[in-house]
Protein backbone atom coordinates (compact mmCIF):
# COMPACT_ATOMS: atom_id res chain seq x y z
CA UNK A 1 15.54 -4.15 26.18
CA UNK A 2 13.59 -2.78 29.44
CA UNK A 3 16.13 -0.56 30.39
CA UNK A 4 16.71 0.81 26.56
CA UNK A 5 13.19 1.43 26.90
CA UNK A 6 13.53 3.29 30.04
CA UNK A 7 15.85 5.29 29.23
CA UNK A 8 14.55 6.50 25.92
CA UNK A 9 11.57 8.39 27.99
CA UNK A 10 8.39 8.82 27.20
CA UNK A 11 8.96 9.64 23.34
CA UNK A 12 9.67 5.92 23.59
CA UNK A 13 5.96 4.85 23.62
CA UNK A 14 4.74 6.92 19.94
CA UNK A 15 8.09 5.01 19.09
CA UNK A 16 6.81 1.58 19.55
CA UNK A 17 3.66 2.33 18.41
CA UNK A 18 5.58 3.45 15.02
CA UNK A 19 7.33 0.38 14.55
CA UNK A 20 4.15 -1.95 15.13
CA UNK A 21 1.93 -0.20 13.03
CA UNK A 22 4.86 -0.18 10.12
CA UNK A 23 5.89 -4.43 10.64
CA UNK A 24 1.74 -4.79 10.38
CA UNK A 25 1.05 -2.64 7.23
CA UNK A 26 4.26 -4.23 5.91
CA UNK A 27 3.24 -7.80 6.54
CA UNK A 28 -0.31 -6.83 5.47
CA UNK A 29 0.59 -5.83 2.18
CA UNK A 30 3.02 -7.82 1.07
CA UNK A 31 0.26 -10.39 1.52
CA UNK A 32 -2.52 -8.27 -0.20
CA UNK A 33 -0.33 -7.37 -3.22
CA UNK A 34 0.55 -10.95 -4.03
CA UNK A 35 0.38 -10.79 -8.18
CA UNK A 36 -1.68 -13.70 -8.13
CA UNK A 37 -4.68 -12.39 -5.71
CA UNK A 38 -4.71 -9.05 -7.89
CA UNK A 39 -4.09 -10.08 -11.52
CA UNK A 40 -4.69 -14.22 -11.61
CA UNK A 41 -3.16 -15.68 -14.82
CA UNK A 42 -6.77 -17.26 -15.68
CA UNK A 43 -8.21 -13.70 -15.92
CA UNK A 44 -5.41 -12.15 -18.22
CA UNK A 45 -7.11 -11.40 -21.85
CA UNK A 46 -4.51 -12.55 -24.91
CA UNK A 47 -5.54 -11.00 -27.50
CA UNK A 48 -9.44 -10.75 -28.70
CA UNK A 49 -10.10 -14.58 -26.96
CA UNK A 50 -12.02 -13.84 -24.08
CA UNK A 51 -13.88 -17.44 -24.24
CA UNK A 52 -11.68 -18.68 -21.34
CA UNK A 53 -11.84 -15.41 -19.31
CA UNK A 54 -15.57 -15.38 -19.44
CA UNK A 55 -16.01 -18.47 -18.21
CA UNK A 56 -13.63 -18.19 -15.28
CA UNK A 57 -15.72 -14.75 -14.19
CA UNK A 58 -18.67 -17.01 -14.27
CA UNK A 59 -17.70 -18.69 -10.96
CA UNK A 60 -17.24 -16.63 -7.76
CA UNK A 61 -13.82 -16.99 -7.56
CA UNK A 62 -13.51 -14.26 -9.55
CA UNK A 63 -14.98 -11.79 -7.07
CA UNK A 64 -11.63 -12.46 -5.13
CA UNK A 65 -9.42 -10.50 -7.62
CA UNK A 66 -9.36 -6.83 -8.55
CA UNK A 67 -9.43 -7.78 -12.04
CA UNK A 68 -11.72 -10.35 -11.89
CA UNK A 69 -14.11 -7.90 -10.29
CA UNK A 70 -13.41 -5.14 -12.71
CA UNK A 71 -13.83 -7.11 -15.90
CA UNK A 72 -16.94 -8.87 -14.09
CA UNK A 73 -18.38 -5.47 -13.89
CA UNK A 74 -18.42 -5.05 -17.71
CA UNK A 75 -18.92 -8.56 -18.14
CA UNK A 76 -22.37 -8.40 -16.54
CA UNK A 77 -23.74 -5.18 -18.17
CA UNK A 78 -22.91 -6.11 -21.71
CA UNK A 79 -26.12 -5.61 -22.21
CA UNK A 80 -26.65 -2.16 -21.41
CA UNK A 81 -24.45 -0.88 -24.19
CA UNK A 82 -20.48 -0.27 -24.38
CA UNK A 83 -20.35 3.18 -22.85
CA UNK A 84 -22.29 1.58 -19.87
CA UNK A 85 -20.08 -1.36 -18.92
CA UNK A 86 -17.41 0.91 -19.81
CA UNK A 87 -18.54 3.22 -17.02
CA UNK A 88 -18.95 0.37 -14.83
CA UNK A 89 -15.70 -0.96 -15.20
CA UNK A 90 -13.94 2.39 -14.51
CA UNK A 91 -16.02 3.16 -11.64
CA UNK A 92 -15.07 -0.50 -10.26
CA UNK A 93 -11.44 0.29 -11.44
CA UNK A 94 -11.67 3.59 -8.75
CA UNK A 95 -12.68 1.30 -6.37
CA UNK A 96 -9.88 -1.11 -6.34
CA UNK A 97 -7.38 1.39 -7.10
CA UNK A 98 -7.86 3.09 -3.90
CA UNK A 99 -8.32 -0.16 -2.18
CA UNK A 100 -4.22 -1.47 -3.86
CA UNK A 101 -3.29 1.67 -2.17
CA UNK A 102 -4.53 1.13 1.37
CA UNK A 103 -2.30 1.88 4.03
CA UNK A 104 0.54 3.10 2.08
CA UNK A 105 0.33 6.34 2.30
CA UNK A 106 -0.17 6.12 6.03
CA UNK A 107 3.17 3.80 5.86
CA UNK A 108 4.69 7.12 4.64
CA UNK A 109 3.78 9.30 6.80
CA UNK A 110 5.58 7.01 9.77
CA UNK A 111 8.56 6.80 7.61
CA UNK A 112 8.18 10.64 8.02
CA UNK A 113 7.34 11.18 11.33
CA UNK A 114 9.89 8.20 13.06
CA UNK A 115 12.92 10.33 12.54
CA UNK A 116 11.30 13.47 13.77
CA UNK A 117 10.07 11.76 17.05
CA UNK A 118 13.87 10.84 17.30
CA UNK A 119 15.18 14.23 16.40
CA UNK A 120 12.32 15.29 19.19
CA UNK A 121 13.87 12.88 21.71
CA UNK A 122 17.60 14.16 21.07
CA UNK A 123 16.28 17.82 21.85
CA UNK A 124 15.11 16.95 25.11
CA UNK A 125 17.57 14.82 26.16
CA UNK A 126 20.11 17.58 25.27
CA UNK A 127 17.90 19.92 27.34
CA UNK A 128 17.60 17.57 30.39
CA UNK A 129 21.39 17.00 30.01
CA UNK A 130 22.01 20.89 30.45
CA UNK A 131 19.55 21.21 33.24
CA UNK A 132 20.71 18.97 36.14
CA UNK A 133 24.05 20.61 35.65
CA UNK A 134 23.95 23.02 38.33
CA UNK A 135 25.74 25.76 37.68
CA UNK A 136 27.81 25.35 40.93
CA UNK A 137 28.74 21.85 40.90
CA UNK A 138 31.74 22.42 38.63
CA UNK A 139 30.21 21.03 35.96
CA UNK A 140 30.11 16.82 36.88
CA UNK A 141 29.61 15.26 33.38
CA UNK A 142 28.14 12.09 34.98
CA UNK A 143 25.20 14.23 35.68
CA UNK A 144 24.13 14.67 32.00
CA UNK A 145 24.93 11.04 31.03
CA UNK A 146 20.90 10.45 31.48
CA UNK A 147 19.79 13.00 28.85
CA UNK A 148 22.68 11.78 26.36
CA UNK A 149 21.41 8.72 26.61
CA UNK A 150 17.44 9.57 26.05
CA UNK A 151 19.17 11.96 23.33
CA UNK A 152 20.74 8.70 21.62
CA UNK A 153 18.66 6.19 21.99
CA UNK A 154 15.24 7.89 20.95
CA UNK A 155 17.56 9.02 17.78
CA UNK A 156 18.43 5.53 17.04
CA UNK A 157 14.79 3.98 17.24
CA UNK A 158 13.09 7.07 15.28
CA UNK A 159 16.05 5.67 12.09
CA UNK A 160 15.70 2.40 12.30
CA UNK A 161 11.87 2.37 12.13
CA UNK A 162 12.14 5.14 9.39
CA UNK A 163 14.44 3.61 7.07
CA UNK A 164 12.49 0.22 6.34
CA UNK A 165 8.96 1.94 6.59
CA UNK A 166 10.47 4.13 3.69
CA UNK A 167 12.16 1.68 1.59
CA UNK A 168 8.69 -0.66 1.87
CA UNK A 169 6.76 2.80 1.22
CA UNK A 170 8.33 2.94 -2.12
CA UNK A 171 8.35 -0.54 -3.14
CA UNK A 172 4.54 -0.59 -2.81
CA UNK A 173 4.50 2.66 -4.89
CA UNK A 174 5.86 1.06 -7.45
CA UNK A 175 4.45 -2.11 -7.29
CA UNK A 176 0.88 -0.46 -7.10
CA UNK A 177 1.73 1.71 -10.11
CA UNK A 178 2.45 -1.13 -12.33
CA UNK A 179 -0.41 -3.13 -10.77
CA UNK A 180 -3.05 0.55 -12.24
CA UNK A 181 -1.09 0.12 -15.93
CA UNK A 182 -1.92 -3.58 -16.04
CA UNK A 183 -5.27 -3.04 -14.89
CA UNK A 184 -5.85 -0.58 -17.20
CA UNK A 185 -4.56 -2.41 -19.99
CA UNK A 186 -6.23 -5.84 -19.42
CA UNK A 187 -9.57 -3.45 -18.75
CA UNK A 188 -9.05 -2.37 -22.02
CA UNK A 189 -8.68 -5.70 -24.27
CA UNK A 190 -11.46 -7.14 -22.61
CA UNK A 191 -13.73 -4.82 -23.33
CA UNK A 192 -12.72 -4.28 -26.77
CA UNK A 193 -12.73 -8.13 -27.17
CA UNK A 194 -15.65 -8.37 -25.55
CA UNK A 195 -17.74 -5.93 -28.06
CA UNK A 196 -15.49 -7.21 -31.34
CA UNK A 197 -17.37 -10.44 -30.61
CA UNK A 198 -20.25 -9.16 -29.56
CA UNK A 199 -20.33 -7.10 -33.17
CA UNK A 200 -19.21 -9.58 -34.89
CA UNK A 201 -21.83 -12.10 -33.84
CA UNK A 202 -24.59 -9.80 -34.66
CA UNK A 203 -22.74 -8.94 -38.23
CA UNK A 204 -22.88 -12.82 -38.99
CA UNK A 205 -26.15 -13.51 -37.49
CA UNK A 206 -26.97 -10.83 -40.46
CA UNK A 207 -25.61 -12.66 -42.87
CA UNK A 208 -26.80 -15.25 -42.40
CA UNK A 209 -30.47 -14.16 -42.32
């Protein structure tokens, strides 16, 4: 593996600092986008029965959930009106948006750049490989075979850090996207169940007076 190293030059070293930065964001978030840490199934809102939801956002385990901290961010300025916890929530929602996409774009960009590094290291092998030919020594092949092999092997590393940092670079794209829609959409029932009841408390409190 020393010698593959060697040989690949100096281009070698942004290499290997490629591929450990893309295993670590990989590992990172396939850990961070677990379904269960961002949308737990005791936070999920069915329908206009928020009884259970609001007393599971009562504890602090909530806090350890983008949803949980989204909804608790309505949840705790009820108070202050519906457009206000509404605000809250989508400010909160901004927050933990950009926090689900962490990393990933940066993930892209060394899906992006690994190949050209690679196509970098082929040019100046090439070039090396042309320039300890001498022009009168007939030509000896064996003289280029170090450049070829920089040329190769810097070609080689630059694709096979590329291709899984772009195939995980997508996968989180998606994932994150559907992660937003359910978000949104759990954001949504809560805090129209939240106000129904609300309303409908007051309405019957009414009544009943």
């Amino acid at each position: 593996m020393w010698e593959l190293v060697k040989a690949g030059g100096w281009l070698m070293l942004p290499l290997i600092l490629s591929s450990i930065f893309t295993v670590a964001i990989i590992i990172e978030r396939f850990i961070r986008l677990k379904r269960s840490q961002v949308l737990p199934q005791a936070l999920l809102v069915n329908g206009a029965d928020v009884e259970s939801v609001v007393s599971h956002l009562e504890h602090d385990e909530a806090q350890k959930s983008p949803l949980g901290r989204i909804l608790k961010s309505g949840y705790v300025h009820q108070n202050q009106g519906e457009q206000f916890a509404r605000a809250q929530m989508e400010a909160t929602a901004s927050q933990e948006i950009s926090y689900l996409e962490k990393n990933i774009n940066f993930l892209g960009t060394l899906g992006a750049i690994a190949p050209l590094l690679g196509l970098l290291g082929t040019v100046i092998g090439i070039i090396q490989a042309f320039l300890v030919v001498d022009i009168g020594s007939s030509g000896n092949a064996s003289m280029m075979m170090p450049g070829i092999s920089t040329a190769l092997i810097t070609t080689a590393v630059g694709m096979l850090i590329a291709i899984p940092a772009i195939i995980a670079y997508r996968y989180f794209q998606r994932v994150v996207h559907e992660y937003v829609a359910e978000l949104e959409q759990q954001s949504t029932l809560f805090h129209a169940a939240l106000f129904y009841k609300k309303a409908a408390h007051v309405h019957e409190h009414r009544r009943a007076s």
